[in-house]
Protein backbone atom coordinates (compact mmCIF):
# COMPACT_ATOMS: atom_id res chain seq x y z
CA UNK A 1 -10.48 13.31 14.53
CA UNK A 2 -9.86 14.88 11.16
CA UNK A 3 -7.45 12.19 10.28
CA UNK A 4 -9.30 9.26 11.20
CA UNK A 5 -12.50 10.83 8.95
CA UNK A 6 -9.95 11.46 6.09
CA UNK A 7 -8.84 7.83 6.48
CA UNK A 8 -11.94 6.42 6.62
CA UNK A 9 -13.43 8.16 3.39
CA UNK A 10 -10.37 6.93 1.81
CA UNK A 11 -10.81 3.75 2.65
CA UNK A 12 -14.16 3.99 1.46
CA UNK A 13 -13.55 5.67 -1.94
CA UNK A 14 -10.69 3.47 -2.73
CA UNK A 15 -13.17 0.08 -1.69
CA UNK A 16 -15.78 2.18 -4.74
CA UNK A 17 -12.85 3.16 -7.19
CA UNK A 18 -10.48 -0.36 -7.32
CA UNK A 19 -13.17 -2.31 -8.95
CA UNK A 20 -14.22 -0.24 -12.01
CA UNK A 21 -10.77 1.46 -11.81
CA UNK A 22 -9.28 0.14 -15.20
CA UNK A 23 -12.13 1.19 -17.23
CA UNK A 24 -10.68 4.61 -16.24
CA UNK A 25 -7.24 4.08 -17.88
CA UNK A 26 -7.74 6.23 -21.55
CA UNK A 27 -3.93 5.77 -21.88
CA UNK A 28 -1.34 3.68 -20.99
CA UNK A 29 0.56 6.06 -18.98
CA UNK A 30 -3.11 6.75 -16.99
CA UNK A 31 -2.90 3.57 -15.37
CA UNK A 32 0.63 4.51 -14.61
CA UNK A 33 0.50 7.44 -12.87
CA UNK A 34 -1.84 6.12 -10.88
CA UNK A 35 -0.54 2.92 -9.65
CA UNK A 36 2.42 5.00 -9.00
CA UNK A 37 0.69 7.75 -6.84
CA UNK A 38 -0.95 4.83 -4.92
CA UNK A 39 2.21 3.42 -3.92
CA UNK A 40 4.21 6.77 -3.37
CA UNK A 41 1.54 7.76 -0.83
CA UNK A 42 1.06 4.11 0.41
CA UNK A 43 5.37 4.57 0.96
CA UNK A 44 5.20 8.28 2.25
CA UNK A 45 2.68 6.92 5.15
CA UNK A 46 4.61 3.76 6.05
CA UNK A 47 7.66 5.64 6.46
CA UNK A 48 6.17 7.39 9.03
CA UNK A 49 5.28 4.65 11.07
CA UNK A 50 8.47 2.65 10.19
CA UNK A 51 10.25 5.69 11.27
CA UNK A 52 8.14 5.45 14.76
CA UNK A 53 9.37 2.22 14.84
CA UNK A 54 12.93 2.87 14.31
CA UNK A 55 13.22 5.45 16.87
CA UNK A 56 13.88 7.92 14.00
CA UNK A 57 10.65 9.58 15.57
CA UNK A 58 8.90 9.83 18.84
CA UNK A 59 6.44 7.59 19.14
CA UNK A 60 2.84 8.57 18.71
CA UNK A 61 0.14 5.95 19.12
CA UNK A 62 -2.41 8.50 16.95
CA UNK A 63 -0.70 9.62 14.56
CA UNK A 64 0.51 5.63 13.98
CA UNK A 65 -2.93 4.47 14.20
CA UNK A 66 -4.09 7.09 11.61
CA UNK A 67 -1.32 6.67 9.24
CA UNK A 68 -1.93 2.34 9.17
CA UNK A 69 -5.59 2.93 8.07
CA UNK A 70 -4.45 5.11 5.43
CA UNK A 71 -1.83 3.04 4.29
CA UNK A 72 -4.02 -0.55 4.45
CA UNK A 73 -6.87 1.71 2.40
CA UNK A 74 -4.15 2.47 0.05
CA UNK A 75 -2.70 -1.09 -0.32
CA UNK A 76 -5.80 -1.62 -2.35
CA UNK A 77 -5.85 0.50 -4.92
CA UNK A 78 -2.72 0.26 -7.10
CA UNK A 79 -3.81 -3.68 -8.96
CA UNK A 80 -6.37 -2.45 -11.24
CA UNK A 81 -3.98 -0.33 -13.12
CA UNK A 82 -1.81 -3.03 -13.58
CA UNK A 83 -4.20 -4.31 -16.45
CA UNK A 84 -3.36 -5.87 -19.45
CA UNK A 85 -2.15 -3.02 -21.61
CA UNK A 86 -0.61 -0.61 -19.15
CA UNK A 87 2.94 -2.03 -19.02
CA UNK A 88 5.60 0.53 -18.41
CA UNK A 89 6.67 2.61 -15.25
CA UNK A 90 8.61 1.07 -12.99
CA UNK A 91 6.78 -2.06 -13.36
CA UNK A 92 9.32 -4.90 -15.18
CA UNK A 93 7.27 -7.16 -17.86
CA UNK A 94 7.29 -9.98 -15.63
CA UNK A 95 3.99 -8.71 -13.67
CA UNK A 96 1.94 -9.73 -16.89
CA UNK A 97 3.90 -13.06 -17.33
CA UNK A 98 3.47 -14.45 -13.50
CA UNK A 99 0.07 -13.01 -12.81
CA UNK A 100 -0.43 -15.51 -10.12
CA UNK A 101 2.81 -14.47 -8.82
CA UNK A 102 2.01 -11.06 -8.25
CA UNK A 103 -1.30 -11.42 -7.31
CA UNK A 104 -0.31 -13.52 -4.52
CA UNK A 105 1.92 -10.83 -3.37
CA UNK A 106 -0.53 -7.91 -3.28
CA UNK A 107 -3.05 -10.10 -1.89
CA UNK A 108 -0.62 -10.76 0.94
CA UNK A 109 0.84 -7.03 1.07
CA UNK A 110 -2.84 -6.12 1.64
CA UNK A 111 -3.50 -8.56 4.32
CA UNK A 112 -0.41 -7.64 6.28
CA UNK A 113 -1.10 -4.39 5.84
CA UNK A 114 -4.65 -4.50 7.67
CA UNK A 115 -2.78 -6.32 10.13
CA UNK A 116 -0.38 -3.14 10.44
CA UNK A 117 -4.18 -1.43 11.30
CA UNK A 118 -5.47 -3.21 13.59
CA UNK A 119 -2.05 -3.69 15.61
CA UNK A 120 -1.78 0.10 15.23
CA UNK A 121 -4.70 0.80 16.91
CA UNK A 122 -3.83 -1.40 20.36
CA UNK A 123 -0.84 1.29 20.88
CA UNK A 124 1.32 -0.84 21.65
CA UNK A 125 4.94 -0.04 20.00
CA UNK A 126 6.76 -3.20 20.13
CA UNK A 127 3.50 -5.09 18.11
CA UNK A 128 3.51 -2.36 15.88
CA UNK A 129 7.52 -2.59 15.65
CA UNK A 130 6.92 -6.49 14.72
CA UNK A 131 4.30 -5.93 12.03
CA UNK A 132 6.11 -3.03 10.32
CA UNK A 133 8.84 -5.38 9.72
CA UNK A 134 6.02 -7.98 8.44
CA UNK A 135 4.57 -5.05 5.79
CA UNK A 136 8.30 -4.12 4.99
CA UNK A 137 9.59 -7.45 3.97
CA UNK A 138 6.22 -8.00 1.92
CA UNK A 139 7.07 -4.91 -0.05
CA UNK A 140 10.26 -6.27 -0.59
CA UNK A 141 9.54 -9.43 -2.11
CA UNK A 142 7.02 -7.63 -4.46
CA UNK A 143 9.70 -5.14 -5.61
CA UNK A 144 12.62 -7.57 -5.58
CA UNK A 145 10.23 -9.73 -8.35
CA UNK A 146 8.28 -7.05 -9.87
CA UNK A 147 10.12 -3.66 -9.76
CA UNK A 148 12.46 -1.99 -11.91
CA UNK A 149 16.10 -0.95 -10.03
């Protein structure tokens, strides 16, 4: 129970804070930090499913359930601190020169990440098997484009 209300105000504060959230970047490495703390969390709860989904865990239709909402709440926050400006990080310079490019990619790492949710909460370990591979190659993509090695 505490989960799911910790995932759901995080949801709901990160739905508030993407919008205005590069107004809040005083410095360059701001907007880093944070775009980088989005993802590491966004990674930290994904492995935990993925490892569900591996058999590198037991498999616990909860604790998969709450972990998807977190990480679909958190697949939305990291874009506004990749303004104009805040290049750096791990981020390589062609973000800012195929915009369309990589918004197209979050757009779709968000989407298949709500899938991840809602497939998460039908308990059902073979769908969710399927969709973390969807969510995992979408990351991919992403970071084979737009990542520093």
């Amino acid at each position: 129970m505490v989960i799911r209300l910790a995932s759901l105000l995080l949801a709901t504060a990160g739905t508030f804070a993407a919008a205005p959230a590069a107004a809040q970047f005083a410095k360059t490495e701001d907007a880093i930090s944070y775009r980088q703390s989005a993802m590491f969390i966004q990674g930290q709860h994904f492995g935990r499913i993925a490892a569900m989904a591996n058999g590198r865990a037991p498999f616990d239709a909860a604790s998969a359930a709450a972990n998807a909402d977190i990480v679909a709440g958190m697949s939305k926050l990291p874009w506004p601190a990749f303004g104009a400006g805040t290049e750096g990080g791990k981020a390589r310079p062609e973000i800012w020169k195929e915009q369309a490019k990589f918004k197209e990619l979050s757009e779709k790492l968000q989407a298949e990440t709500d899938k991840l949710q809602t497939v998460a909460k039908g308990g059902n370990l073979e769908a969710i098997k399927a969709q973390v591979g969807a969510v995992g190659q979408t990351c991919k993509a992403c970071h084979d484009d737009f990542r520093k090695k």
